[in-house]
C-alpha atoms as a PDB file:
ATOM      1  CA  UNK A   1       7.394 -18.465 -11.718  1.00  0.00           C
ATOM      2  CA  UNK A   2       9.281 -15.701 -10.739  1.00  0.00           C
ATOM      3  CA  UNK A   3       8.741 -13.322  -7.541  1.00  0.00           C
ATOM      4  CA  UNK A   4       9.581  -9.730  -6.774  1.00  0.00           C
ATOM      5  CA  UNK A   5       9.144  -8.500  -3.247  1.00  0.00           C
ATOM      6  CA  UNK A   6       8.850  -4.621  -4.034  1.00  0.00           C
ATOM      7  CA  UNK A   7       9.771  -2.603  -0.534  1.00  0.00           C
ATOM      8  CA  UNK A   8       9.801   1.298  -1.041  1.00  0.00           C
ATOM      9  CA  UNK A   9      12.303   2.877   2.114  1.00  0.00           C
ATOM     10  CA  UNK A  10      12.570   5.995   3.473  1.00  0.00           C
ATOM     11  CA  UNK A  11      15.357   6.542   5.876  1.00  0.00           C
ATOM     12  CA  UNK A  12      14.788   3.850   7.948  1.00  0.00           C
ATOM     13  CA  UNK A  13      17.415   1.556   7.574  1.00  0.00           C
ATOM     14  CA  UNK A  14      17.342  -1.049  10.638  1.00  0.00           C
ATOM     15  CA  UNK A  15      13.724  -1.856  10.049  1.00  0.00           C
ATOM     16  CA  UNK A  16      14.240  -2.156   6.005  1.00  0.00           C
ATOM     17  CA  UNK A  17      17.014  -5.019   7.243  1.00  0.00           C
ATOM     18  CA  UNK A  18      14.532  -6.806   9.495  1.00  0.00           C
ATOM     19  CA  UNK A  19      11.688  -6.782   6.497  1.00  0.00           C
ATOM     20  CA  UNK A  20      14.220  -7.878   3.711  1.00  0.00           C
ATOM     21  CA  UNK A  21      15.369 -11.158   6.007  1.00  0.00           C
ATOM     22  CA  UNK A  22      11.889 -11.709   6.654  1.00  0.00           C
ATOM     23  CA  UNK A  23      11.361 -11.828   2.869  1.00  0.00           C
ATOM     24  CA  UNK A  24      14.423 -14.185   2.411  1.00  0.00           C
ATOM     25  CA  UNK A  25      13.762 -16.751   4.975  1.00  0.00           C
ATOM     26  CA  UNK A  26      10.478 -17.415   3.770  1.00  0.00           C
ATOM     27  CA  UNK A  27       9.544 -21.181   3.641  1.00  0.00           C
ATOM     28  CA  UNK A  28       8.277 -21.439  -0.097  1.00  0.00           C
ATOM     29  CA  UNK A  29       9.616 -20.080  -3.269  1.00  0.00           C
ATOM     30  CA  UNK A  30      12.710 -17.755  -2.923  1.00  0.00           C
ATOM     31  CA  UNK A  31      11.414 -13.954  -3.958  1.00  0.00           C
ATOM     32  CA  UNK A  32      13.986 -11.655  -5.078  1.00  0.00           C
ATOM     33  CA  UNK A  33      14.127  -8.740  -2.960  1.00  0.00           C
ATOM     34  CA  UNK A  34      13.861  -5.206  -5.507  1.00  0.00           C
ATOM     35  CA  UNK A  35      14.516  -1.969  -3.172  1.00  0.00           C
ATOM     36  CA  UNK A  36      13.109   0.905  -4.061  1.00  0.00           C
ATOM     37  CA  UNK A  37      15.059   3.766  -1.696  1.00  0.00           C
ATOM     38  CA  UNK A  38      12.920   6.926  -1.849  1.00  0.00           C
ATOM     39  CA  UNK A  39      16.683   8.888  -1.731  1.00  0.00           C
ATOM     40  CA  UNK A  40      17.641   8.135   1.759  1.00  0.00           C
ATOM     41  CA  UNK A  41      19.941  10.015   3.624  1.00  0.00           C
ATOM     42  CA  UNK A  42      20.844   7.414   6.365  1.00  0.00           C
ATOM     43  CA  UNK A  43      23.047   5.575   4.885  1.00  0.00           C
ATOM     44  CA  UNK A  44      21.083   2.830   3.306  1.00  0.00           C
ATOM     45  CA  UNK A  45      22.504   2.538   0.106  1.00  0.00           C
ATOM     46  CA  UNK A  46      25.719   1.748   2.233  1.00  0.00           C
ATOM     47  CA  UNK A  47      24.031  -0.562   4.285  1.00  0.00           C
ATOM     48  CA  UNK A  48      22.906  -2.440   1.725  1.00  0.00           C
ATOM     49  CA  UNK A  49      25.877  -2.157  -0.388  1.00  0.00           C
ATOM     50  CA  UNK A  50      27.951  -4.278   2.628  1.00  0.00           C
ATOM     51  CA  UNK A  51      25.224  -6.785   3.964  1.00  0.00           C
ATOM     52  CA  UNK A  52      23.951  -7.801   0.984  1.00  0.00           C
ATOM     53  CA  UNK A  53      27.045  -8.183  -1.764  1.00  0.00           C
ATOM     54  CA  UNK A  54      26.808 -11.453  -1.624  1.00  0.00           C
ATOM     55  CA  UNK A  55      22.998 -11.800  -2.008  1.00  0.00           C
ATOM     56  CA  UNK A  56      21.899 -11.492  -5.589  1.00  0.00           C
ATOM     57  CA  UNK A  57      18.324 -11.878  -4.568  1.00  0.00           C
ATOM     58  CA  UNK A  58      18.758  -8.253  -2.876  1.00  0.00           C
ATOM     59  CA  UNK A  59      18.474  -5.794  -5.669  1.00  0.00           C
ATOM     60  CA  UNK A  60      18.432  -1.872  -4.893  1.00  0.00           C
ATOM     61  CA  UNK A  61      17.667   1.148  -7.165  1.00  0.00           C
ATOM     62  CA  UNK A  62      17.477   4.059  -6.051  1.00  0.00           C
ATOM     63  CA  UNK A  63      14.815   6.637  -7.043  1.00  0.00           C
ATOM     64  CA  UNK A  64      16.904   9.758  -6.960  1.00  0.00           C
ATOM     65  CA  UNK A  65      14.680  11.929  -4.645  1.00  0.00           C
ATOM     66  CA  UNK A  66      12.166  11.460  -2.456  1.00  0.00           C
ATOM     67  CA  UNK A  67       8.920  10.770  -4.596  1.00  0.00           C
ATOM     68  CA  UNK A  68       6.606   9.116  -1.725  1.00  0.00           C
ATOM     69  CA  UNK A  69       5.185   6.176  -0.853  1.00  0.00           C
ATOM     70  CA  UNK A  70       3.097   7.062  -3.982  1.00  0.00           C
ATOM     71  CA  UNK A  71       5.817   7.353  -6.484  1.00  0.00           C
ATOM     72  CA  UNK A  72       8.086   4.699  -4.517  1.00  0.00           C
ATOM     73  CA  UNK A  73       5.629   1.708  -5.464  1.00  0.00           C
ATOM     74  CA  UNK A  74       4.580   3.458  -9.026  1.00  0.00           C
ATOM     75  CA  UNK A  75       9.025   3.157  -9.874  1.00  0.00           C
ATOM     76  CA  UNK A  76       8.900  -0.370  -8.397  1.00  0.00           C
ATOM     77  CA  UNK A  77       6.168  -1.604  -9.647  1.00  0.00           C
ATOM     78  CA  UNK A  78       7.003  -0.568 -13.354  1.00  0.00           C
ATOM     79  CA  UNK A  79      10.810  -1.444 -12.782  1.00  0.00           C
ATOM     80  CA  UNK A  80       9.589  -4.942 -11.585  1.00  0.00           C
ATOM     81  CA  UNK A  81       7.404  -5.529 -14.333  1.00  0.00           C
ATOM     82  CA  UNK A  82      10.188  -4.865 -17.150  1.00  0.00           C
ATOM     83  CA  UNK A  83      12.240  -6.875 -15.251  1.00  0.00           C
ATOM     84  CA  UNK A  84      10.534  -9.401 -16.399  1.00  0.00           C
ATOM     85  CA  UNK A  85       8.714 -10.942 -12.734  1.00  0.00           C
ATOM     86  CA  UNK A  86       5.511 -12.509 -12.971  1.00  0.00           C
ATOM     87  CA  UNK A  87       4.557 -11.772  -9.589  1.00  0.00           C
ATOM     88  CA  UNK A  88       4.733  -8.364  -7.606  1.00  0.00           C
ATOM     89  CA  UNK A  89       4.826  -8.506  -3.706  1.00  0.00           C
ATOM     90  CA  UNK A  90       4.261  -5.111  -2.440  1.00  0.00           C
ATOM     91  CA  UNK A  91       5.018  -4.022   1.070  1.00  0.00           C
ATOM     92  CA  UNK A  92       6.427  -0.981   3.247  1.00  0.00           C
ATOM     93  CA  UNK A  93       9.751  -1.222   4.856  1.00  0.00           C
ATOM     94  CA  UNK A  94       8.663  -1.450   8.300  1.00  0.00           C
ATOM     95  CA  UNK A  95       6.547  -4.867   7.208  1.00  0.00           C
ATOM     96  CA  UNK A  96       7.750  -8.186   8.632  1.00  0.00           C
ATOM     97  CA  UNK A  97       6.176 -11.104   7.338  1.00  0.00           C
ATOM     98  CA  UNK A  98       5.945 -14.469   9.158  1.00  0.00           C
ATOM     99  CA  UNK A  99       7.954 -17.522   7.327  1.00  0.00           C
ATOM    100  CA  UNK A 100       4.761 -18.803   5.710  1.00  0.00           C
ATOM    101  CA  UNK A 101       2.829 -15.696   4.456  1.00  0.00           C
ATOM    102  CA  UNK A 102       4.149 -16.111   0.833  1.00  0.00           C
ATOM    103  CA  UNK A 103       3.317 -19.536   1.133  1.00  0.00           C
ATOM    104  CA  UNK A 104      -0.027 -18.781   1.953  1.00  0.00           C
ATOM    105  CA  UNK A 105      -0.618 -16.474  -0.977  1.00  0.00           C
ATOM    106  CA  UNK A 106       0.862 -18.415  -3.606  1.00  0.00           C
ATOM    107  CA  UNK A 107      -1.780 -21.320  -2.030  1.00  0.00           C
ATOM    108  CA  UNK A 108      -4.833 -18.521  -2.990  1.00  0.00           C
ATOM    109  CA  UNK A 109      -3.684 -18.012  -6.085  1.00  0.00           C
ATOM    110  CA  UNK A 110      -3.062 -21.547  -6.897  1.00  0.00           C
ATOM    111  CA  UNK A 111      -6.785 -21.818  -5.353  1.00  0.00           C
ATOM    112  CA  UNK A 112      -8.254 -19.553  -8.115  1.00  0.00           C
ATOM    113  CA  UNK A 113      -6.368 -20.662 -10.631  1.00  0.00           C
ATOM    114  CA  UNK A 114      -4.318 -17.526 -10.732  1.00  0.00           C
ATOM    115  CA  UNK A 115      -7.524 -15.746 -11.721  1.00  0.00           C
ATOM    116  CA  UNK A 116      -7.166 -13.080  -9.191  1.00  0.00           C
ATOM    117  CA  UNK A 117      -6.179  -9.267  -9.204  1.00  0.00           C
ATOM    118  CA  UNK A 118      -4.876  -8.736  -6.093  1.00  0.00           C
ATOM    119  CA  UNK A 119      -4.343 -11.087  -2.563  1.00  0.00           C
ATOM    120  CA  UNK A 120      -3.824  -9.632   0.940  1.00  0.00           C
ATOM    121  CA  UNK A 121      -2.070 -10.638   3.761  1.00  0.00           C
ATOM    122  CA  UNK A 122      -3.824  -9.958   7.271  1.00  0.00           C
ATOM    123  CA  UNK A 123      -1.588  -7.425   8.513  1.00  0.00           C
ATOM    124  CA  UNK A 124      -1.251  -7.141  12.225  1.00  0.00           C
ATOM    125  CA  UNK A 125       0.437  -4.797  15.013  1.00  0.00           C
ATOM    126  CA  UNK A 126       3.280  -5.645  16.576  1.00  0.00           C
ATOM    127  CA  UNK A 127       1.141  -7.397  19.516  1.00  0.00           C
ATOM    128  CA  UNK A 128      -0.630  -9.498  17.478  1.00  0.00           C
ATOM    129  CA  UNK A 129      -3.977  -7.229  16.875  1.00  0.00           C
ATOM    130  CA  UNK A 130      -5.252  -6.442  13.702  1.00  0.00           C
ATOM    131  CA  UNK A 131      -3.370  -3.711  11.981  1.00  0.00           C
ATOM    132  CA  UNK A 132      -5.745  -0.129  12.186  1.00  0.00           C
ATOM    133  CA  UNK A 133      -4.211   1.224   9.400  1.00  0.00           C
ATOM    134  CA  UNK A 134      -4.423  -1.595   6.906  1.00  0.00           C
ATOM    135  CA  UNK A 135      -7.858  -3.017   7.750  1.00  0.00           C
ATOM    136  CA  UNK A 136      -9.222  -3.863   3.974  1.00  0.00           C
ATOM    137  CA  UNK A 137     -12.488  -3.378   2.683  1.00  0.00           C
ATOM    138  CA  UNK A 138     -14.684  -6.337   2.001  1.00  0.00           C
ATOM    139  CA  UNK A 139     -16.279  -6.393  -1.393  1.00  0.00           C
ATOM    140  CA  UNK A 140     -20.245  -5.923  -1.854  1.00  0.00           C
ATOM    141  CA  UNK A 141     -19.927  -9.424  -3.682  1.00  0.00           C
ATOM    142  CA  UNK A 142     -18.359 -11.024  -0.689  1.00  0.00           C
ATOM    143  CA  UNK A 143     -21.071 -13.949  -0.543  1.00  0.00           C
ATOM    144  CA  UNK A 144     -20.229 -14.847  -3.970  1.00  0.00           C
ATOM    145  CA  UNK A 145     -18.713 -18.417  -3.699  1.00  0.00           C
ATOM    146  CA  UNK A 146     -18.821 -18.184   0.184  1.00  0.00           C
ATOM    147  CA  UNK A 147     -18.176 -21.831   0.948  1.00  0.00           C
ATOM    148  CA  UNK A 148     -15.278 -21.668  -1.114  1.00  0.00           C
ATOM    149  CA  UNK A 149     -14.067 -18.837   0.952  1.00  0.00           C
ATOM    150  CA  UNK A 150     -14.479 -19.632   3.853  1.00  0.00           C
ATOM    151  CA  UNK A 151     -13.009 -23.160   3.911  1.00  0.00           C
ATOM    152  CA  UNK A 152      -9.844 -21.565   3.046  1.00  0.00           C
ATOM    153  CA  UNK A 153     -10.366 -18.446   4.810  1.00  0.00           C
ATOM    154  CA  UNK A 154     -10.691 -16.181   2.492  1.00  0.00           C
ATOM    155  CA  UNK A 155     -13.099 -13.214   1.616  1.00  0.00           C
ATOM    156  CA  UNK A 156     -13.528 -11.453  -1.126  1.00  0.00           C
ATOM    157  CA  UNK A 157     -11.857  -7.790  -1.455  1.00  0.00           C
ATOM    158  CA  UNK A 158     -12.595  -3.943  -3.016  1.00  0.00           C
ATOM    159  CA  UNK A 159      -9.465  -2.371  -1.617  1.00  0.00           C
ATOM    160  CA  UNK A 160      -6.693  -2.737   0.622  1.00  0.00           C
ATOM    161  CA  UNK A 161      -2.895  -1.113   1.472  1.00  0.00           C
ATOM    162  CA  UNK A 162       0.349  -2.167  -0.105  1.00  0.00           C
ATOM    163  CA  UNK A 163       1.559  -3.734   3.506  1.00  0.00           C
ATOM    164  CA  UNK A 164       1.754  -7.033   1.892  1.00  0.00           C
ATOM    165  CA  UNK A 165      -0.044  -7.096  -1.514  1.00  0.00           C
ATOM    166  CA  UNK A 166       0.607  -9.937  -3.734  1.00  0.00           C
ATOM    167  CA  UNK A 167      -0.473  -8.981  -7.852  1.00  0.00           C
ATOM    168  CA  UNK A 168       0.526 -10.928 -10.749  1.00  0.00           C
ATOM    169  CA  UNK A 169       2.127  -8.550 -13.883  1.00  0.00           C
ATOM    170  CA  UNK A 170      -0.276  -8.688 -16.166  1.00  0.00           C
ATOM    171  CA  UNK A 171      -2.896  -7.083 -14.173  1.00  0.00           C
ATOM    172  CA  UNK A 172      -0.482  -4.141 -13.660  1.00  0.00           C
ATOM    173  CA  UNK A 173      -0.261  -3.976 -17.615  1.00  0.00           C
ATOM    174  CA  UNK A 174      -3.763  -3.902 -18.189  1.00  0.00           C
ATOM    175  CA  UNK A 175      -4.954  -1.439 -15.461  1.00  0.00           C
ATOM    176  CA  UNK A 176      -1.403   0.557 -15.395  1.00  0.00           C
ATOM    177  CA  UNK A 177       0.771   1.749 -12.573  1.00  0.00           C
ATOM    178  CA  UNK A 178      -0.408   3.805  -9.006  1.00  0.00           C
ATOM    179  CA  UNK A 179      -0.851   7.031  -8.979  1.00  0.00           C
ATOM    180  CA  UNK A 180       2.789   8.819  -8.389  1.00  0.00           C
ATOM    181  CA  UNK A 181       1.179  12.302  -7.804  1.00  0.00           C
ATOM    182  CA  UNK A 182      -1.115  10.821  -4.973  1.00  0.00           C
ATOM    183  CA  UNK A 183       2.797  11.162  -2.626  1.00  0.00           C
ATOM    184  CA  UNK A 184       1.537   9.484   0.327  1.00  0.00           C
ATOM    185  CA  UNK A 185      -1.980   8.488   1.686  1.00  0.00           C
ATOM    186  CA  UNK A 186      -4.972   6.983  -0.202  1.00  0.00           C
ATOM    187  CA  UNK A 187      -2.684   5.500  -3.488  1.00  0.00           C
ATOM    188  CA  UNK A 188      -3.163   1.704  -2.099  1.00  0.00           C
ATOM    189  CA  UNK A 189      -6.570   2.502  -2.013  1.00  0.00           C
ATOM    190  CA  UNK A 190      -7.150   3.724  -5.415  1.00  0.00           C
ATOM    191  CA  UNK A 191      -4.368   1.332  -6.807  1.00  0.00           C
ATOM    192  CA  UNK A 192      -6.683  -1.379  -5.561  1.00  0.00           C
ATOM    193  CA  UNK A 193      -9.883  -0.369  -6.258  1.00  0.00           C
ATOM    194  CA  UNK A 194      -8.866  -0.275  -9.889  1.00  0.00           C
ATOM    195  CA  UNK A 195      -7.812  -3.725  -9.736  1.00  0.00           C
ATOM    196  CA  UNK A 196     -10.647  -5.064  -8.099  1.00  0.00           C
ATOM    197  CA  UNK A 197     -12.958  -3.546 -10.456  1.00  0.00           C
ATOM    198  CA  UNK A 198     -11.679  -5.893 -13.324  1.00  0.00           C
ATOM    199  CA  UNK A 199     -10.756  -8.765 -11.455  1.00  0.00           C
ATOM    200  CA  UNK A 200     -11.637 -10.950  -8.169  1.00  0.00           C
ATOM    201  CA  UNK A 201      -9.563  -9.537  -5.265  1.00  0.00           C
ATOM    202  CA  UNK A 202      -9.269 -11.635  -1.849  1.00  0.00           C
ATOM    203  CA  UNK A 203      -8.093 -11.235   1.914  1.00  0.00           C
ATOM    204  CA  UNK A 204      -5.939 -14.255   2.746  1.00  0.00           C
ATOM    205  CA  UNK A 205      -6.006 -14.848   6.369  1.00  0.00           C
ATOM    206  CA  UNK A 206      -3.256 -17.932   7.115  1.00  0.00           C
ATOM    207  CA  UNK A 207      -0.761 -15.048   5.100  1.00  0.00           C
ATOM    208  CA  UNK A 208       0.168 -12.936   8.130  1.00  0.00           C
ATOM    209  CA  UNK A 209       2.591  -9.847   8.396  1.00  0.00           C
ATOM    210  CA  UNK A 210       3.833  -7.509  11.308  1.00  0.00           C
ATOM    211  CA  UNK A 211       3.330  -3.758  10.591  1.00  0.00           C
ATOM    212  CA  UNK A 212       5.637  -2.531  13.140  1.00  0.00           C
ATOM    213  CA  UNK A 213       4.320   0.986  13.358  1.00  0.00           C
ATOM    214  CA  UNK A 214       4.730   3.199  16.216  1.00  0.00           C
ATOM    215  CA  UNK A 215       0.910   3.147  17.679  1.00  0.00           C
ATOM    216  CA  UNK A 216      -2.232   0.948  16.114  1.00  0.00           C
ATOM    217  CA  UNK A 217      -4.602   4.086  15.813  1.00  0.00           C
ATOM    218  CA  UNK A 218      -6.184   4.775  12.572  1.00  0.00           C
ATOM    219  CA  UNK A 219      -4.840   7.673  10.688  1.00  0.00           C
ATOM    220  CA  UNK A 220      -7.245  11.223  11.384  1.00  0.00           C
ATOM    221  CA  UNK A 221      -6.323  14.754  11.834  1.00  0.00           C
ATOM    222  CA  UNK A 222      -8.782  15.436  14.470  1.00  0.00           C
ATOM    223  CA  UNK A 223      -6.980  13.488  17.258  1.00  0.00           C
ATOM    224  CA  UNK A 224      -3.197  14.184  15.250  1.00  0.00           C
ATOM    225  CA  UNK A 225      -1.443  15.353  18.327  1.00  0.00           C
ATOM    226  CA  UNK A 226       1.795  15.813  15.998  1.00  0.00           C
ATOM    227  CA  UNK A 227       2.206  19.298  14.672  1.00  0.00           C
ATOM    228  CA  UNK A 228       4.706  18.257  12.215  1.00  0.00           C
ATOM    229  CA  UNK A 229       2.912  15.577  10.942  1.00  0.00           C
ATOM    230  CA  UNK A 230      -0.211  18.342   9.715  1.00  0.00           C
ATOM    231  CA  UNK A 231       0.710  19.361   6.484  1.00  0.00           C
ATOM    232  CA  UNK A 232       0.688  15.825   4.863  1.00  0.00           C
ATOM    233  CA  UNK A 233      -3.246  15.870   5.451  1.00  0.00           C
ATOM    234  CA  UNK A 234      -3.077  18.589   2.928  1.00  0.00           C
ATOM    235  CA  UNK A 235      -2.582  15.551   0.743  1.00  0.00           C
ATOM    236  CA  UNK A 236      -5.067  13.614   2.237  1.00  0.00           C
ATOM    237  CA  UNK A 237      -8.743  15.289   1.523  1.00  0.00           C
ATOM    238  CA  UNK A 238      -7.284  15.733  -2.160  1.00  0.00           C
ATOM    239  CA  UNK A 239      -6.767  12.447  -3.065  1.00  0.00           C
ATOM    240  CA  UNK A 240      -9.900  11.008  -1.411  1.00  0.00           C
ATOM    241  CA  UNK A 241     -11.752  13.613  -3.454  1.00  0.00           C
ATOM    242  CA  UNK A 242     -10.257  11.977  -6.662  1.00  0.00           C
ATOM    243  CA  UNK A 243     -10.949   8.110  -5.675  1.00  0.00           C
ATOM    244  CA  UNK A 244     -14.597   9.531  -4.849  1.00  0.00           C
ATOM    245  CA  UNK A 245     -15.245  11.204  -8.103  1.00  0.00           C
ATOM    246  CA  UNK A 246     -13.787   8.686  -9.956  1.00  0.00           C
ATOM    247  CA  UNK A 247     -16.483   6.076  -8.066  1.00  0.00           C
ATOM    248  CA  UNK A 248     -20.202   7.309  -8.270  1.00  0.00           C
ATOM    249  CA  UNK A 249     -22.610  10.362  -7.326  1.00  0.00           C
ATOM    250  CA  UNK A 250     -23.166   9.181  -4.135  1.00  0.00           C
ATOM    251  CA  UNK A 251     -19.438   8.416  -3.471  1.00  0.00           C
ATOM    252  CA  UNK A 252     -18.908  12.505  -3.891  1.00  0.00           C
ATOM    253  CA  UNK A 253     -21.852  13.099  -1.551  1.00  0.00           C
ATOM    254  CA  UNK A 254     -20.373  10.920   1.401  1.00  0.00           C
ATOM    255  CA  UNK A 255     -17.383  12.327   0.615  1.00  0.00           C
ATOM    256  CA  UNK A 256     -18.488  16.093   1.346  1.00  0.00           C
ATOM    257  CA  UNK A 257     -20.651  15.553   4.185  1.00  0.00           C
ATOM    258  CA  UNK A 258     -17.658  13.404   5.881  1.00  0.00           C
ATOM    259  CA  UNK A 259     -15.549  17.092   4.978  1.00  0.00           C
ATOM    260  CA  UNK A 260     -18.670  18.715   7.124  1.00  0.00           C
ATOM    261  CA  UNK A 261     -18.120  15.936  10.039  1.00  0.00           C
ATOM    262  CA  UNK A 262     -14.380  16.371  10.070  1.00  0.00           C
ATOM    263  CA  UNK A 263     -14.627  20.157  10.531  1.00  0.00           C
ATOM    264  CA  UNK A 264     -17.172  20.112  13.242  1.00  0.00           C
ATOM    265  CA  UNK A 265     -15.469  17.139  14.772  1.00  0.00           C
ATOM    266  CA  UNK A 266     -11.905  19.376  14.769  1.00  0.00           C
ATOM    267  CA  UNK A 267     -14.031  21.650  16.535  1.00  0.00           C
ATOM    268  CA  UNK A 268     -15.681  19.994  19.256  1.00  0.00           C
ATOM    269  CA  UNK A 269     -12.176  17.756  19.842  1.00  0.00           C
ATOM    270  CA  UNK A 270      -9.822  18.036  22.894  1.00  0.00           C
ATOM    271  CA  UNK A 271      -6.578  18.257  20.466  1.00  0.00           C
ATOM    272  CA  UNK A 272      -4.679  21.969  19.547  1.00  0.00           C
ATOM    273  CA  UNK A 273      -4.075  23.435  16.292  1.00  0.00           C
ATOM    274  CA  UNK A 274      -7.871  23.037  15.403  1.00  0.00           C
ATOM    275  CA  UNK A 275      -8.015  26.654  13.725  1.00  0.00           C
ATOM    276  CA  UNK A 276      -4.902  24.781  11.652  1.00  0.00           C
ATOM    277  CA  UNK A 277      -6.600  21.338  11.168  1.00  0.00           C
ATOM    278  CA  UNK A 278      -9.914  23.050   9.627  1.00  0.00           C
ATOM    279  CA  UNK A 279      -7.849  25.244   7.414  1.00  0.00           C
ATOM    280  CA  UNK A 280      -5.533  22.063   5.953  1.00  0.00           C
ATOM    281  CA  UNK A 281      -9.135  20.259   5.790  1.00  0.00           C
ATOM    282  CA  UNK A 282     -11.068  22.630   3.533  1.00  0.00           C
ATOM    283  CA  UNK A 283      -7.980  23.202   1.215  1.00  0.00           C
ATOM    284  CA  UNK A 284      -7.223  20.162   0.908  1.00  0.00           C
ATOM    285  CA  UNK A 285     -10.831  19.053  -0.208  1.00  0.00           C
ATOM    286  CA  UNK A 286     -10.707  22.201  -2.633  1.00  0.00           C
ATOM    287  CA  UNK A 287      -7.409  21.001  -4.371  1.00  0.00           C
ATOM    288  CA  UNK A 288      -9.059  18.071  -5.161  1.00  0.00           C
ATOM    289  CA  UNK A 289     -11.808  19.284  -7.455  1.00  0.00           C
ATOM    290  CA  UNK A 290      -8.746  20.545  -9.426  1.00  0.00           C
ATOM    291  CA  UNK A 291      -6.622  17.431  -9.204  1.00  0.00           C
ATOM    292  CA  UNK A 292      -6.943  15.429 -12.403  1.00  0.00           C
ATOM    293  CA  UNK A 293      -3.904  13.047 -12.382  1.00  0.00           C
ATOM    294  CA  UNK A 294      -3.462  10.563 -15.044  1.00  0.00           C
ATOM    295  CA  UNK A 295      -2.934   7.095 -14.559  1.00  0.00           C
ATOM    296  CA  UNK A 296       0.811   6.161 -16.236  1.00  0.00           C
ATOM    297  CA  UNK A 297       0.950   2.758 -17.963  1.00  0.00           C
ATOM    298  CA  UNK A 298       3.894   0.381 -17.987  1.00  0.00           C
ATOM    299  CA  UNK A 299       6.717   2.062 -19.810  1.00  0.00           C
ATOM    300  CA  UNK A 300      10.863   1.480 -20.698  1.00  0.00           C
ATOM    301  CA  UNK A 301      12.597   2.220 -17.165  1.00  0.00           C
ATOM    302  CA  UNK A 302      15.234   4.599 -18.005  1.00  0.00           C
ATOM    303  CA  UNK A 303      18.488   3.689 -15.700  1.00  0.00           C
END
């Protein structure tokens, strides 16, 4: 059994070094650490380079520009898969998991028999509440095999993030790589819908991780106080557009009158920029009827 912690990075090289001795000191199983730097400019190739020389668990590649969060785990996920890993352990940079979390997956998926698509951790804010951001969503077929469950605390999943995401190789060759051209924002999503359409999916409690963001509010441009942070919702109503189509009829009615909501909601809000926010809003949700991404399969890396 072989493990590959994938962490995409962005220029932000102290917390990367906090999440990749996290990874290493866990109590079970020794993961190999695969980097996948999203062309930093902050000197973490450097950084690496030094602290790490001596570590041959710590592998880096670096992706040559910055490709997102989207791309990031689509290069990592691929590159660990050639590589030859049965298991994938996906997580952001600024993810710290406790000593036992892998432990506590590899427990689940020894549980089921490794009959599962994807496992994740409960991923918590950095004091000790749930996680906004990376709250999963529980599957309709949750009371399937409840008892089972819930002795071992565990529920049954439709989608969750990448902040510690635990899939075995072989689903990623039958149901193919993330989306690249989603960037940032609703690829984890997607990525894990798919999986959980074909196979059993599950929320492992006892696995716990740190998401050290800044604040533990749930992503939404009508409170987004940030004006630099605006045009990445252009991304945003886009993708969700393609995840909705891609689900039912009803999916792409929610999905429009939640476009409505957010518009008056921008409206009637406290915040500035709202003439901005309801512009980004209603072109983003128009890209998306013309956003028809295709999903990439594992393929040769080319180094």
């Amino acid at each position: 059994m072989s493990i590959a912690a994938v962490v995409v990075t962005y220029n932000r090289k102290e917390l990367l070094m906090t999440c990749i001795n996290s990874i290493l000191n866990q109590t079970s199983a020794e993961p190999d650490v695969l980097v996948i730097d999203n062309a930093s400019t902050d000197g973490t190739d450097a950084a690496i380079a030094e602290i790490y020389k001596d570590n041959p668990r710590v592998i880096y590649k670096n992706t040559g520009a910055n490709i997102g969060g989207a791309g990031g785990f689509s290069y990592g996920i691929n590159a660990a898969v050639n590589m030859g890993y049965d298991y994938l352990w996906l997580m952001d940079d600024d993810t710290f998991p406790s000593e036992t979390a892998l432990s506590e997956l590899l427990k689940a998926a020894e549980l089921y028999n490794n009959n599962f698509g994807f496992l994740a951790s409960f991923v918590k804010w950095t004091d000790g509440s749930p996680c906004e951001m990376n709250v999963p969503t529980v599957s309709p077929d949750w009371r399937n095999d409840i008892s089972k469950q819930f002795e071992h605390h565990l529920i049954a999943l439709e989608s969750a993030s990448f902040v510690s995401l635990f899939i075995r190789s072989e689903v990623v060759k039958e149901v193919g790589l993330p989306i690249k051209e989603f960037f940032i924002w609703a690829d984890d999503m997607e990525y894990t819908l798919r999986i959980s359409s074909r196979f059993p999916s599950y929320f492992v409690y006892d696995s716990q991780v740190t998401h050290a963001i800044k604040s533990n509010i749930a992503t939404s441009i009508i409170d987004e106080t940030d004006e630099s942070r605006l045009d990445r919702y252009k991304l945003l109503y886009r993708n969700r557009y393609y995840i909705a189509r891609r689900t039912s009829k009803r999916a792409k009615i929610l999905y429009w009158l939640s476009v409505k909501n957010t518009i008056r909601d921008i409206s009637k809000s406290t915040t500035g920029n709202k003439a901005l926010k309801r512009r980004i809003v209603r072109k983003s949700a128009w890209s998306g009827l013309f956003f028809h991404p295709e999903i990439e399969m594992v393929h040769p890396t080319k180094e």
